[in-house]
Structure formats: C-alpha cells, structure tokens
Protein backbone atom coordinates (compact mmCIF):
# COMPACT_ATOMS: atom_id res chain seq x y z
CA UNK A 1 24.97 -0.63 -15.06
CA UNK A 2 25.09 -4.55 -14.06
CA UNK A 3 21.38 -5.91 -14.83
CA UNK A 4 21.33 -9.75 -15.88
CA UNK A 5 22.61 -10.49 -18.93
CA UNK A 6 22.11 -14.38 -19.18
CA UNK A 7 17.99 -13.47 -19.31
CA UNK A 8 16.37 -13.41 -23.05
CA UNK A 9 14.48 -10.40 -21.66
CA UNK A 10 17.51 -8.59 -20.62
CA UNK A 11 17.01 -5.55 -22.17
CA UNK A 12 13.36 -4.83 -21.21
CA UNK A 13 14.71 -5.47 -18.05
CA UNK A 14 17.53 -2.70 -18.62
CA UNK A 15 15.22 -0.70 -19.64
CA UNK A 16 12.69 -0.80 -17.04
CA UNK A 17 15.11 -0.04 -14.63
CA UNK A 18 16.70 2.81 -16.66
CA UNK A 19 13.42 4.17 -17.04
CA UNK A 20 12.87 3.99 -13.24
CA UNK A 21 15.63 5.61 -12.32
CA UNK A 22 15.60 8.63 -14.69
CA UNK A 23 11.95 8.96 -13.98
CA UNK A 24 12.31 8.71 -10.13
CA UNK A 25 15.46 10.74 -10.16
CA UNK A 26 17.17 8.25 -8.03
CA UNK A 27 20.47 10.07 -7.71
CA UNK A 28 19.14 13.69 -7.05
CA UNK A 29 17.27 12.08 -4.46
CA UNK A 30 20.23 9.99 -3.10
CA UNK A 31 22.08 13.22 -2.74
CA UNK A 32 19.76 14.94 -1.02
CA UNK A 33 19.60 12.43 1.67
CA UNK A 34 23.36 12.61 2.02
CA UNK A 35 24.35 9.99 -0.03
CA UNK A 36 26.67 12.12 -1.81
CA UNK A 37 29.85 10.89 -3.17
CA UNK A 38 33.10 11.71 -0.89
CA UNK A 39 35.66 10.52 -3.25
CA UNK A 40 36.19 7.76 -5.87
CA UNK A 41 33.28 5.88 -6.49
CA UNK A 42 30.22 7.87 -7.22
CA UNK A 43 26.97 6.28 -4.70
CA UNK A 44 24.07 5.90 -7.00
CA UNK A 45 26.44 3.49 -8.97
CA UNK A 46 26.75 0.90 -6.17
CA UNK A 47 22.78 2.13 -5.43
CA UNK A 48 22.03 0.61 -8.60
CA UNK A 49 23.99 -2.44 -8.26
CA UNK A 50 22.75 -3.55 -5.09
CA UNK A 51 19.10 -2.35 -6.60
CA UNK A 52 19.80 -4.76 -9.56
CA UNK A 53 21.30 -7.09 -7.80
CA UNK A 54 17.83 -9.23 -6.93
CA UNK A 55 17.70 -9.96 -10.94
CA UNK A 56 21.01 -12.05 -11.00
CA UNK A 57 21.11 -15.36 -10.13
CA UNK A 58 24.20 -15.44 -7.67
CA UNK A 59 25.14 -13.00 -4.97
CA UNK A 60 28.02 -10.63 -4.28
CA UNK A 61 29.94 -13.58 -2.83
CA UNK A 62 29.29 -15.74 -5.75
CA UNK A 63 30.05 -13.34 -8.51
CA UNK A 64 33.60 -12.28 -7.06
CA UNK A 65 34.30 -15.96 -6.54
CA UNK A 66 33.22 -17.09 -10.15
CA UNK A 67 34.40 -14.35 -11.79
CA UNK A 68 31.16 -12.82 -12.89
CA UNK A 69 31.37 -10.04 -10.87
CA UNK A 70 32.38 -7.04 -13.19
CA UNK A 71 32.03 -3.85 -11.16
CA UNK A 72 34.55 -1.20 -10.92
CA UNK A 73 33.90 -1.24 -7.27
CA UNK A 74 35.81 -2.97 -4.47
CA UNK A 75 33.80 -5.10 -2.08
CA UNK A 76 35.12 -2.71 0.90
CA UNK A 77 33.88 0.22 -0.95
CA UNK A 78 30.20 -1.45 -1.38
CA UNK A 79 30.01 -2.39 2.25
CA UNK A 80 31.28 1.36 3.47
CA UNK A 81 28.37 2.33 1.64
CA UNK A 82 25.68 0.08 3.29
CA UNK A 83 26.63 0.89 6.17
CA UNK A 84 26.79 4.63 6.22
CA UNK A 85 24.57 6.20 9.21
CA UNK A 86 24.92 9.56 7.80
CA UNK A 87 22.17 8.60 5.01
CA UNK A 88 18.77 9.35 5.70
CA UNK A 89 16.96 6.47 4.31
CA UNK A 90 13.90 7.28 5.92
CA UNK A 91 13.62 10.68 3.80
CA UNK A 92 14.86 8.46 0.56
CA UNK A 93 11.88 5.65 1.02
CA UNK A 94 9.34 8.94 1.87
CA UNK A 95 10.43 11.03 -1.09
CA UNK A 96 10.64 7.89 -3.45
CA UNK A 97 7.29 6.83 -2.41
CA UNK A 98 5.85 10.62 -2.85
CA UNK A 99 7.24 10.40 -6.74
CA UNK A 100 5.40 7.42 -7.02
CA UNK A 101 2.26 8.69 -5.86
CA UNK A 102 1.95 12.04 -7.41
CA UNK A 103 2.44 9.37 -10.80
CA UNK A 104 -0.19 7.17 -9.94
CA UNK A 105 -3.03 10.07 -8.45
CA UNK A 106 -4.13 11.52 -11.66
CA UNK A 107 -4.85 8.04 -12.58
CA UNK A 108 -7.90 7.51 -10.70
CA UNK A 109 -10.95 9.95 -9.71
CA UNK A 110 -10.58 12.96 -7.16
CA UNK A 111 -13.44 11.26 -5.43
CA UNK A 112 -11.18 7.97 -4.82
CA UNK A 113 -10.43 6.81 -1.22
CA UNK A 114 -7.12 6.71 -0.47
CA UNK A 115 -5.33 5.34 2.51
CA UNK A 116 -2.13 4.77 4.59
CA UNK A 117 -1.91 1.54 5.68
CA UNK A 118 0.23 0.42 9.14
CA UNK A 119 1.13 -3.01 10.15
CA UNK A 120 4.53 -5.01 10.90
CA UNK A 121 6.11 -7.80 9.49
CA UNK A 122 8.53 -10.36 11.26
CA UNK A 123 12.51 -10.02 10.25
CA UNK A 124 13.85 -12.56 11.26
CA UNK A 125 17.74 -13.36 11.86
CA UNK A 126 19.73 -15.96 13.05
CA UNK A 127 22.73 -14.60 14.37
CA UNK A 128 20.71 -11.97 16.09
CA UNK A 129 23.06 -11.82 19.39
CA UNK A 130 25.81 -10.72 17.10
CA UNK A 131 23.42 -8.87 15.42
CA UNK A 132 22.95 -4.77 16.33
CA UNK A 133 19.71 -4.02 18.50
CA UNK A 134 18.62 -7.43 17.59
CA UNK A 135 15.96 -8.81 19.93
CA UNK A 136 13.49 -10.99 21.26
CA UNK A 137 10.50 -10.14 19.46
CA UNK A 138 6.57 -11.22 19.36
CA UNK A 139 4.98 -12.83 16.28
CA UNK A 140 1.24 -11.65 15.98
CA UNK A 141 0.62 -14.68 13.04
CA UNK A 142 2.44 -17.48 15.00
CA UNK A 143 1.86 -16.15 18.84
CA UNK A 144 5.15 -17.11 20.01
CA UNK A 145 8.39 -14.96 20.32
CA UNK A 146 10.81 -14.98 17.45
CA UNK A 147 14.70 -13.46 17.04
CA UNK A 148 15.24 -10.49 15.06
CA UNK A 149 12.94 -7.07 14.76
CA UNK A 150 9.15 -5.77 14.16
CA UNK A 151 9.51 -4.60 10.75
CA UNK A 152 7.06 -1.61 11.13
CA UNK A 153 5.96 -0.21 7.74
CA UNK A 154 3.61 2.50 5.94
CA UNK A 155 2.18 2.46 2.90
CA UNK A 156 -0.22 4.19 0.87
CA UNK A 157 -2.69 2.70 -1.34
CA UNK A 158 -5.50 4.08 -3.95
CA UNK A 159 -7.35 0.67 -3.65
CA UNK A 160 -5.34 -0.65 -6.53
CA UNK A 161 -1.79 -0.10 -6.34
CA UNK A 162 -0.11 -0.18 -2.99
CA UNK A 163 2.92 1.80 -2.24
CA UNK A 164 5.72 1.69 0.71
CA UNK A 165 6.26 5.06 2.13
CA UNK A 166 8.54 3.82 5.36
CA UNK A 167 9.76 1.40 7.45
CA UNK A 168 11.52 1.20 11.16
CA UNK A 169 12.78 -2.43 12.19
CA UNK A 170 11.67 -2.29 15.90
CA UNK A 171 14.22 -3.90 18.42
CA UNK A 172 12.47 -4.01 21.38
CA UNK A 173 11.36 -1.29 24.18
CA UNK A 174 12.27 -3.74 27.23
CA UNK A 175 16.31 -3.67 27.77
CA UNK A 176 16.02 -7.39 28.97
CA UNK A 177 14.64 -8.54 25.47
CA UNK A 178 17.49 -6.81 23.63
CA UNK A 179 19.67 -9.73 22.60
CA UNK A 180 22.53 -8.04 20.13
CA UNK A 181 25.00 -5.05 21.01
CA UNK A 182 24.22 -1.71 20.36
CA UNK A 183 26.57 1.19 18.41
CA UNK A 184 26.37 4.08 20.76
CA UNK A 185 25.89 7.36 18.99
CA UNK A 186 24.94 11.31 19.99
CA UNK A 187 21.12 11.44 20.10
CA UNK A 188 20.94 14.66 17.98
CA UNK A 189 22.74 12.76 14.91
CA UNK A 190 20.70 10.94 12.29
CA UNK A 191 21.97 7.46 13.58
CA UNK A 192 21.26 8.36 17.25
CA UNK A 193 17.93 9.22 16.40
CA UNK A 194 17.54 6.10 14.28
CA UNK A 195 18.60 3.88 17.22
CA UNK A 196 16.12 5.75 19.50
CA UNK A 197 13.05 5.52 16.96
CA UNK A 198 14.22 1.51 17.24
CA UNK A 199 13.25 1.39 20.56
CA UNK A 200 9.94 3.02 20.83
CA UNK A 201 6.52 1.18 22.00
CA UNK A 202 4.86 0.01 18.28
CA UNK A 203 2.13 2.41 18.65
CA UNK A 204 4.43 5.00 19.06
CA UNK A 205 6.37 4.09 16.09
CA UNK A 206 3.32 3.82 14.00
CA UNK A 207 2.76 7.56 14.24
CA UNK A 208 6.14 8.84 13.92
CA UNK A 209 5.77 6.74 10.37
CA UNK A 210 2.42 8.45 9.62
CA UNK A 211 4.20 11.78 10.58
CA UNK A 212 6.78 11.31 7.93
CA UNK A 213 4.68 10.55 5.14
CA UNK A 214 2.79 13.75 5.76
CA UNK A 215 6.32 15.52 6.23
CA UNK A 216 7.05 14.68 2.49
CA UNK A 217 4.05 15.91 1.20
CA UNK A 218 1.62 12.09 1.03
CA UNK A 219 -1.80 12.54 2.09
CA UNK A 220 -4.48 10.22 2.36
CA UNK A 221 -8.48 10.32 3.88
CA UNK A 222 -7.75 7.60 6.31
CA UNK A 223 -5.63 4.93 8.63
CA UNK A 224 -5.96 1.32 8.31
CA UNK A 225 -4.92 -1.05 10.88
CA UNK A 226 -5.26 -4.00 12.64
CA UNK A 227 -6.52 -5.35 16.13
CA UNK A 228 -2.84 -4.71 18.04
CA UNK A 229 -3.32 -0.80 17.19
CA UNK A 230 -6.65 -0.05 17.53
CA UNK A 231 -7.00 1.50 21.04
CA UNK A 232 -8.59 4.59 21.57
CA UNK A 233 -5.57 6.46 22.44
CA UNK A 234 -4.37 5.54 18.96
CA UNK A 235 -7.80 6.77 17.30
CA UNK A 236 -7.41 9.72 18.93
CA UNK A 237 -3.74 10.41 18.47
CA UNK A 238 -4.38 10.23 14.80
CA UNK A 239 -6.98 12.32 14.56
CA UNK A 240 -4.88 14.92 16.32
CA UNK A 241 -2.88 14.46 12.45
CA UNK A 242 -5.80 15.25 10.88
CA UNK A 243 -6.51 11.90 9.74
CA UNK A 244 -9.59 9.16 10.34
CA UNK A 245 -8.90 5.62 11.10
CA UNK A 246 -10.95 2.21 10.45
CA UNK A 247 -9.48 -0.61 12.37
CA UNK A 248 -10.71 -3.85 13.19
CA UNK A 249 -11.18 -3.53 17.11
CA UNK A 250 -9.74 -5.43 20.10
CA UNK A 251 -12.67 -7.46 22.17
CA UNK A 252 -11.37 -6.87 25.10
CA UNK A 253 -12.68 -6.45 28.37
CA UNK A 254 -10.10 -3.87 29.49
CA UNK A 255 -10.77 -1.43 26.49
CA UNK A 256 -14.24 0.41 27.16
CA UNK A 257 -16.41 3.00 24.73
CA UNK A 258 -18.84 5.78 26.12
CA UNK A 259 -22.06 4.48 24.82
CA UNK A 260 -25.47 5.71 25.91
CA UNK A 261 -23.87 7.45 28.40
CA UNK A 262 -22.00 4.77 29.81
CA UNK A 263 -18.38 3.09 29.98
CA UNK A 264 -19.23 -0.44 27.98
CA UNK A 265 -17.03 -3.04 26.35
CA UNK A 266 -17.55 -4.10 23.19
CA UNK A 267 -18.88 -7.67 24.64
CA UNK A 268 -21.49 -5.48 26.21
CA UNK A 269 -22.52 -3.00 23.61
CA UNK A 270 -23.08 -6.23 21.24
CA UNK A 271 -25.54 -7.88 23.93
CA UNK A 272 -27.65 -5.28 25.03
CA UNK A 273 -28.67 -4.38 20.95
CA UNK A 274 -31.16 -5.78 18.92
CA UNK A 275 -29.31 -7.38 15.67
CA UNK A 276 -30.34 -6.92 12.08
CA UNK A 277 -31.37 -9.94 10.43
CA UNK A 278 -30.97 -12.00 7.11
CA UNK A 279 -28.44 -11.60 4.72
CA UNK A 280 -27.47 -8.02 5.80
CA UNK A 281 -23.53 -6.67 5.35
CA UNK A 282 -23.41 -6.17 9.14
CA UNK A 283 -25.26 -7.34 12.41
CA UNK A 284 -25.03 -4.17 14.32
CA UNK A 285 -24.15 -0.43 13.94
CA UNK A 286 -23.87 2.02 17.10
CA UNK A 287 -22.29 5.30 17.44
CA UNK A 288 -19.83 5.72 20.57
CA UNK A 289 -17.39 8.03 22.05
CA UNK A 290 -13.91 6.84 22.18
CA UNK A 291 -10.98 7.37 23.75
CA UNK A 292 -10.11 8.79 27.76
CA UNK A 293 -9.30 12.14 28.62
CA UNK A 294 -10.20 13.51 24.70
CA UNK A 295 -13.08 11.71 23.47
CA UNK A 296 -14.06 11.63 19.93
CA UNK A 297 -16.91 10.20 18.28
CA UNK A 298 -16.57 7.19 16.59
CA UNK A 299 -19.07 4.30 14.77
CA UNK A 300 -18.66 0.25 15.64
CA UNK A 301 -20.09 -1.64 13.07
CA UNK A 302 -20.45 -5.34 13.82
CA UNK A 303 -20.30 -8.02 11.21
CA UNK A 304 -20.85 -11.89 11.14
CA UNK A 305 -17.33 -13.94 11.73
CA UNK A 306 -16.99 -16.39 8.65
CA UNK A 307 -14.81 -18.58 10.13
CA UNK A 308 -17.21 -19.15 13.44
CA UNK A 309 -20.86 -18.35 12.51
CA UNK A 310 -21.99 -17.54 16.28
CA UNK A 311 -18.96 -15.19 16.02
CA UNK A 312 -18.71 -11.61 15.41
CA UNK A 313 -15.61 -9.22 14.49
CA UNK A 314 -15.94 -5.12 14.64
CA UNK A 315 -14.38 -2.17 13.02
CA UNK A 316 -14.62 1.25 13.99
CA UNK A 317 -14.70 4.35 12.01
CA UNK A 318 -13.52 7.75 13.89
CA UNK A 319 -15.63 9.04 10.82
CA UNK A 320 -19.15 8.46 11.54
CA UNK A 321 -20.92 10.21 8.44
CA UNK A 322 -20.10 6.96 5.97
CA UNK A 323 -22.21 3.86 5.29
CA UNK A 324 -21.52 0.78 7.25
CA UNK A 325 -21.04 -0.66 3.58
CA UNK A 326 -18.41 1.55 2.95
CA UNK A 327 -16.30 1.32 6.31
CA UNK A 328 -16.78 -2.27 5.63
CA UNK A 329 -15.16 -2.02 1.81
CA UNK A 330 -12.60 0.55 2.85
CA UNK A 331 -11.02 -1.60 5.25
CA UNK A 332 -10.77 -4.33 3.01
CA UNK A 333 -8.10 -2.76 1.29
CA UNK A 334 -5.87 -3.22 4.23
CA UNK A 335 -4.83 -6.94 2.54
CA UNK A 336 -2.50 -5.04 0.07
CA UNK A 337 0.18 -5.08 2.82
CA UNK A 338 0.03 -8.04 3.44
CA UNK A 339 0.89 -8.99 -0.01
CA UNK A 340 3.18 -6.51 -0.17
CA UNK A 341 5.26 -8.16 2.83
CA UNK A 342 4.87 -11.77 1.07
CA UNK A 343 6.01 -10.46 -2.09
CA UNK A 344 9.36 -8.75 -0.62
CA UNK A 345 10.16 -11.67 1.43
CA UNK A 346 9.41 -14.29 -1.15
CA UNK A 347 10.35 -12.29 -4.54
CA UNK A 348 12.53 -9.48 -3.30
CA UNK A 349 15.21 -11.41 -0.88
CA UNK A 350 14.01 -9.13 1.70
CA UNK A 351 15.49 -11.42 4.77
CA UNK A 352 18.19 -13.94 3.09
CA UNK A 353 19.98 -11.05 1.10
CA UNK A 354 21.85 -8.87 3.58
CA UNK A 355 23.65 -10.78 6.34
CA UNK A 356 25.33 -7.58 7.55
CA UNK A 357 25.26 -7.11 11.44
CA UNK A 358 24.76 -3.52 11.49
CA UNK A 359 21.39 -1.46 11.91
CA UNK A 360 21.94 0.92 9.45
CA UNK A 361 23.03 -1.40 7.03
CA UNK A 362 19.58 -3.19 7.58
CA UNK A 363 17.95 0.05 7.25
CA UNK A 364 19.54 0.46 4.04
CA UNK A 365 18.94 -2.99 2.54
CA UNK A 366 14.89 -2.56 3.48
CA UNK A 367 14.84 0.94 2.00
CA UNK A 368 16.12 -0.52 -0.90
CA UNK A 369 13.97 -3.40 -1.05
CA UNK A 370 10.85 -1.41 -0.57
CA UNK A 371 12.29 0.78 -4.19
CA UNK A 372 12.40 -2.25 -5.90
CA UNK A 373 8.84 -3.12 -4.89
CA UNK A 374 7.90 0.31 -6.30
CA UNK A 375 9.35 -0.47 -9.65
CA UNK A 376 7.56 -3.69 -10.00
CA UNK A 377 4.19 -1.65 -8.85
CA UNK A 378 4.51 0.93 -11.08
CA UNK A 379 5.57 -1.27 -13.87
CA UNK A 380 2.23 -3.53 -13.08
CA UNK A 381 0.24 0.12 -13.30
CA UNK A 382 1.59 0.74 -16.43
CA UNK A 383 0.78 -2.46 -18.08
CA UNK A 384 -2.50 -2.83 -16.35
CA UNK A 385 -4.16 0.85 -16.63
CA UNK A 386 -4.65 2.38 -19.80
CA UNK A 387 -4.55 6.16 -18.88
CA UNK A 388 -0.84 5.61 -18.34
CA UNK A 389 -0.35 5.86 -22.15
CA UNK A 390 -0.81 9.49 -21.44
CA UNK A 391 -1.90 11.84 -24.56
CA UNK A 392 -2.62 8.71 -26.46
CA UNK A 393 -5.12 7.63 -24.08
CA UNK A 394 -6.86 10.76 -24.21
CA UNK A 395 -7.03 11.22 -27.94
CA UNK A 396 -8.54 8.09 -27.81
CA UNK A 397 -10.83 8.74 -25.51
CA UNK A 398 -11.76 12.39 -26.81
CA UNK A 399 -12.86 10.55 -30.62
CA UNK A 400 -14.82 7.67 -28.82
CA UNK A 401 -16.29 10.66 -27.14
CA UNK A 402 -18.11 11.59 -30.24
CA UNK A 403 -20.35 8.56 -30.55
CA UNK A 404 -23.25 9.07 -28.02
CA UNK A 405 -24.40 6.23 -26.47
CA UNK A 406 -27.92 7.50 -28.44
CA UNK A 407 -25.99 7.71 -31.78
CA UNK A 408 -24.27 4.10 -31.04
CA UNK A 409 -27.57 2.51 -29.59
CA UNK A 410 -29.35 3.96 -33.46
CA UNK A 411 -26.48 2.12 -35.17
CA UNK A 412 -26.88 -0.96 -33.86
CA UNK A 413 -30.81 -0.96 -33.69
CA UNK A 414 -30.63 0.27 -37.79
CA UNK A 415 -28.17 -2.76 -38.81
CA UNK A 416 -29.80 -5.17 -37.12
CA UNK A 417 -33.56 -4.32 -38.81
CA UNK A 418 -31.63 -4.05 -42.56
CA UNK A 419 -30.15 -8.04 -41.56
CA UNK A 420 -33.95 -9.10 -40.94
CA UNK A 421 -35.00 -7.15 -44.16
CA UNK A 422 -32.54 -8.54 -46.12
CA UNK A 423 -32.80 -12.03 -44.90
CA UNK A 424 -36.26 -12.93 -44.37
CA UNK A 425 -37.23 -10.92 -47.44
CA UNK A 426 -40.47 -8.40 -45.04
CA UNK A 427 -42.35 -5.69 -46.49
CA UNK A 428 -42.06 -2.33 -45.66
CA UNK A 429 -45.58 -2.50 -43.42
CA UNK A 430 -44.41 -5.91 -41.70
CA UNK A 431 -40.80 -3.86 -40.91
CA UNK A 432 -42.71 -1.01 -39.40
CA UNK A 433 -44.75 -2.88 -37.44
CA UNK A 434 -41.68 -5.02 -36.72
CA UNK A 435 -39.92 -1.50 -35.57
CA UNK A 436 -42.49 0.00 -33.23
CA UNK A 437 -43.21 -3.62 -31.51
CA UNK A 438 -39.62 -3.95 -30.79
CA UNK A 439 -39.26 -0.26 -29.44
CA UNK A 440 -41.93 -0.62 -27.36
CA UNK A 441 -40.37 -3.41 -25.49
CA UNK A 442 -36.91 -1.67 -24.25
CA UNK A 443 -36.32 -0.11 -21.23
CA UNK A 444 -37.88 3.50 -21.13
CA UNK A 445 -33.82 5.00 -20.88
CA UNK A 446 -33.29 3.49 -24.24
CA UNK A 447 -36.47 4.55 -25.78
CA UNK A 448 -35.63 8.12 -25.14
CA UNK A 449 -32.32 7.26 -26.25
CA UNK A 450 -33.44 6.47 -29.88
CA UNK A 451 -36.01 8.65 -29.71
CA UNK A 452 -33.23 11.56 -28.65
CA UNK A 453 -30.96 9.99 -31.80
CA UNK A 454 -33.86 10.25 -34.37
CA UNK A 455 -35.11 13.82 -33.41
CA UNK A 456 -31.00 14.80 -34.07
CA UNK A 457 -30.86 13.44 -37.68
C-alpha cells in the first residue's frame, strides 16, 4: 500500500490506515457498491491509493514525473476508475458512515442526543464551463454567486464526534444557470439518477439525504439546520420521516405561524409578547402551529442577538415537550459541520485535488474525502475517550468501582487527622473534639457519608 514514507511517523501512519480499513471493511463494502474488479487491477488497491494519497507531499502528476510514483497501476487505469458511474458512492459514504457510528454509540449514554445535521458548502471550480453540470451557484457566507456546485451534505453527530453520512454537489435547478455540458444517461441507471438528484431544489435534496441515512440503518432524535431550510414545509416534511427538527428560523414577512389562532410572522409574534427580563437564556417562548395544509405544532424560542443587542434571532423546535435551555444547547451542536467543511477543504484537498471534469468523478473524489475525514474522527475518538480501550477500560472501571465514595471520603478524612496527630503532637480528648467539630461543619451528604462508612466497619 503507498502511505508516505519520507514521514518519521510513517508507520503509525500505516498503521492507522491499515487498521481503518480492516476495521471498516473497506473492500467488502467497495464491492457491494459495484466497485468490483472487472479484470487486472483489483479496485480497493487504487481506493487506497487515492485514500492515501492526501499524506504525500506531491500529486499523481508529480510522482510519475519525479519518479516517485511506484504503483503497479497505469494512470489510465486510475482515472477509469474515478470515473466509473456504475459505483454507488452514495451507498459507500452511507454504509461507511453507519460502521462508524454503530463504533462510536456504545460510547456515550442511551440517553444522549443525537442528531443529523444538513447544510451546504461552496465547491468551487474554475474551469466550470468545461466542467459537467457545473453552474452558477449562490454563496450563503459571501451573498454573491460563485462557479461550481452546492455541496449538500449530512452528517450525524453525538455532540462530540461528527460524522459524514452523504453528500450531493448541487448544479443548479434553473437550465439558464447551468454553465458546463451534461453526460446524458437513462434515468433508471445509477448515473441517470445521480444527474437528476443534481438538479433538484436544495430542500428537496436535503431530504432525499436524510432518506438515505435512514435507508442504511442511521438514526438520530433530530434535524439541525440553518435559516435557508427552515420553512414550514420543510418542518413538516421531516416529520413525515419520523424525525424533529430545531432550526434557526427565517424573519421573514412572507413565512407566517398559526398563533393564538391567527396567521402571524415572526416580527409580529415577537411584538405583541411581553419579554422575560435580566440575564435569562431566552427573551421569549410561544407555542405555534406550523406549516400550510398539515400543520404541526411547533415551539419559537427567542433569544438576544450578540452581535446587535436590540436584536433577536429564533429557533424552532417541532418538539415542544423540551426546555427552551435545551433546544437552545441542542442546536448548538450544528457548528460541527461547519468545521467539518473547513477541515476537508483546508486539511483534506477537498477542492484543489481532483481537477477531473466529470460528475461522477467528483462524486467519487468527495466520497472519498468525506472517508478520510472519518479516519481522522475516529482516530481523535480513540485518543480522546477512554472507553475505547474496550475490556481494559472496564476492568478498570469495575475495581475503582469498589471504593465507595463513603469508603474513599473515610480514607481521606482518617489520614488527614493521623498528619495533625502526628505533627502538632494533640491528645486523644483535643483529637476528639478536633473530630466531631470538623464533622459537624461538612455538608449534611458527606456527614451521612462517613457516618454510612463508620456504621460498615
């Protein structure tokens, strides 16, 4: 396998990445998503080369040019790979993703939130009318139109590690902004249907994304999402998947909530409520019914905006039995995307790597990007939580287990009065006296903590 070999931590590198793949069963799962070999060359060995690839310090180009380049592979052969349309790298990222997860759930408690989180990121390219489906597309962060695709993605997150489940890069659903050519195929083939998914509205791509990850088996308690999704035909489309959402909601005068028996915007609702004051969480709480022809019930929680102090953002929750507090904390976790897109396009060569014009040879180079983001957040798990030591951890645990916090609390209490015996040289009366002074000025818990440890010996 080519991993760097100019690094001094080479092999823990190697290893890693061994481990990953064995673990992961990369190839099984390569197969099953057609990637099958159909002669020569077997496909999870140039899998792992352009998976390992990020690690070296030149590129394809640059190796074959130098001389450093040592595969057993032709570059033809590598590039007939990429861009194979019969591979379902939708199902690989999905089933990849699922591994990952079913890994890192017995890791934290049953009662643990868990999400999917939705958002897109800007791909960019430059040759985009040369470029397949490439289009004119808008930038949320920069408000202006930019060249390339939406890179819409879903992940799944426990509130510490965050894991891509999928990804489609979204051309654009108006013919006139489509810039680049586009490969015509039947619709009922996996690269027809991949072409058609690249066209859809975002919102309607969001849920076909959702819909996979609950195809392979990843479920979650809710949807987190941004302003640009949260409309009430969204809420209510994903609670048709049996899923809530918390958003941060659109103030917009078009978009209107049944409150109090009327149609209000959110502008409205805010003015005509009394707001809490001081140093609360939140300003204002009110329970609505969203959405048009199906109406659910929702709960808009308004909080202070730090950047403008006179300002105000909202979230809604289409689950209206939690705490402001916690609608409030569980959409915080929503930021782990947007790490995870800086860290692929920074770290991971997620835009300058492939310069391929073809869609499914993009669609292959993020799938694979989006694995090696998995590594490095499993690998960050491992080092970082110590129940993934397994059996070890839980011997551990079982013999620390045996000192009660009553037996441990009588420990320290009893070497700490045999130091002031020994030291300042008390008598027995003073010590006493000493003892039940001391005792009488903890905490009632820890009184009946000693007083537990004492009646046991």
């Amino acid at each position: 396998m080519s991993i760097v070999s100019y690094s001094g931590e080479s092999e823990e590198l190697k290893n890693s990445i061994l481990n990953f793949f064995s673990k992961f069963q990369i190839s099984g799962v390569l197969k099953t998503c057609n990637g099958y070999k159909q002669k020569g060359i077997q496909p999870i060995q140039i899998f792992r080369y352009k998976f390992s690839n990020i690690f070296q310090p030149m590129s394809m180009y640059m190796q074959q040019r130098t001389g450093a380049y040592k595969e057993d592979f032709a570059k033809n052969t590598f590039y007939r790979f990429i861009n194979d349309a019969r591979i379902n790298w939708t199902r690989f990222s999905n089933t990849i993703a699922k591994k990952a997860i079913d890994l890192i759930k017995p890791l934290t408690d049953d009662t643990r939130i868990n999400a999917f989180i939705i958002d897109d990121s800007i791909f960019e390219r430059t040759s985009v009318r040369h470029t397949e489906l490439g289009a004119k597309v808008f930038d949320h962060c920069d408000m202006r139109y930019k060249k390339g695709y939406r890179m819409m993605t879903c992940g799944w997150t426990d509130g510490s590690t965050f894991i891509p489940t999928g990804h489609t890069l979204l051309s654009s659903h108006q013919e006139k902004n489509v810039l680049g050519f586009e490969r015509k195929f039947d619709s009922r083939t996996l690269a027809g249907k991949r072409r058609v998914r690249a066209k859809l509205k975002g919102t309607d791509a969001m849920l076909g994304l959702i819909k996979d990850a609950q195809h392979a088996g990843i479920s979650a308690n809710y949807v987190l999402f941004d302003t640009w999704f949260s409309s009430p035909a969204q809420l209510t489309a994903i609670k048709e998947l049996g899923l809530d959402s918390i958003a941060m909601v659109k103030n917009s005068s078009r978009i209107y909530y049944l409150y109090n028996g009327q149609k209000l915007s959110l502008k409205k609702i805010y003015g005509m409520n009394k707001k809490r004051r001081g140093r609360s969480k939140y300003l204002l709480s009110v329970d609505v019914l969203a959405g048009r022809e199906k109406q659910i019930p929702a709960k808009i929680v308004f909080v202070r905006n730090k950047r403008k102090k006179k300002d105000w953002i909202a979230f809604i929750s289409t689950n209206t039995e939690i705490s402001e507090e916690e609608i409030i904390r569980i959409y915080g976790k929503r930021w782990q995307i947007e790490v995870f897109f800086k860290t692929c396009k920074c770290h991971l060569n997620l835009i300058g790597e492939c310069h391929s014009l073809s869609y499914d040879a993009l669609t292959a180079h993020v799938s694979i990007v989006f694995a090696r983001y998995i590594l490095l957040a499993f690998e960050q798990r491992k080092s970082q939580d110590s129940r993934t030591l397994g059996e070890i951890f839980f011997f551990m645990y079982a013999e620390l287990a045996d000192i009660t916090f009553a037996e441990a609390m009588s420990v320290m209490v009893k070497a700490m009065f045999e130091t002031i015996s020994t030291v300042l040289n008390v008598t027995n009366e003073q010590m006493d006296l000493f003892v039940d002074v001391f005792i009488s000025k903890l905490p009632e818990y820890l009184q009946r903590a000693l007083a537990l440890s004492a009646s046991a010996a």
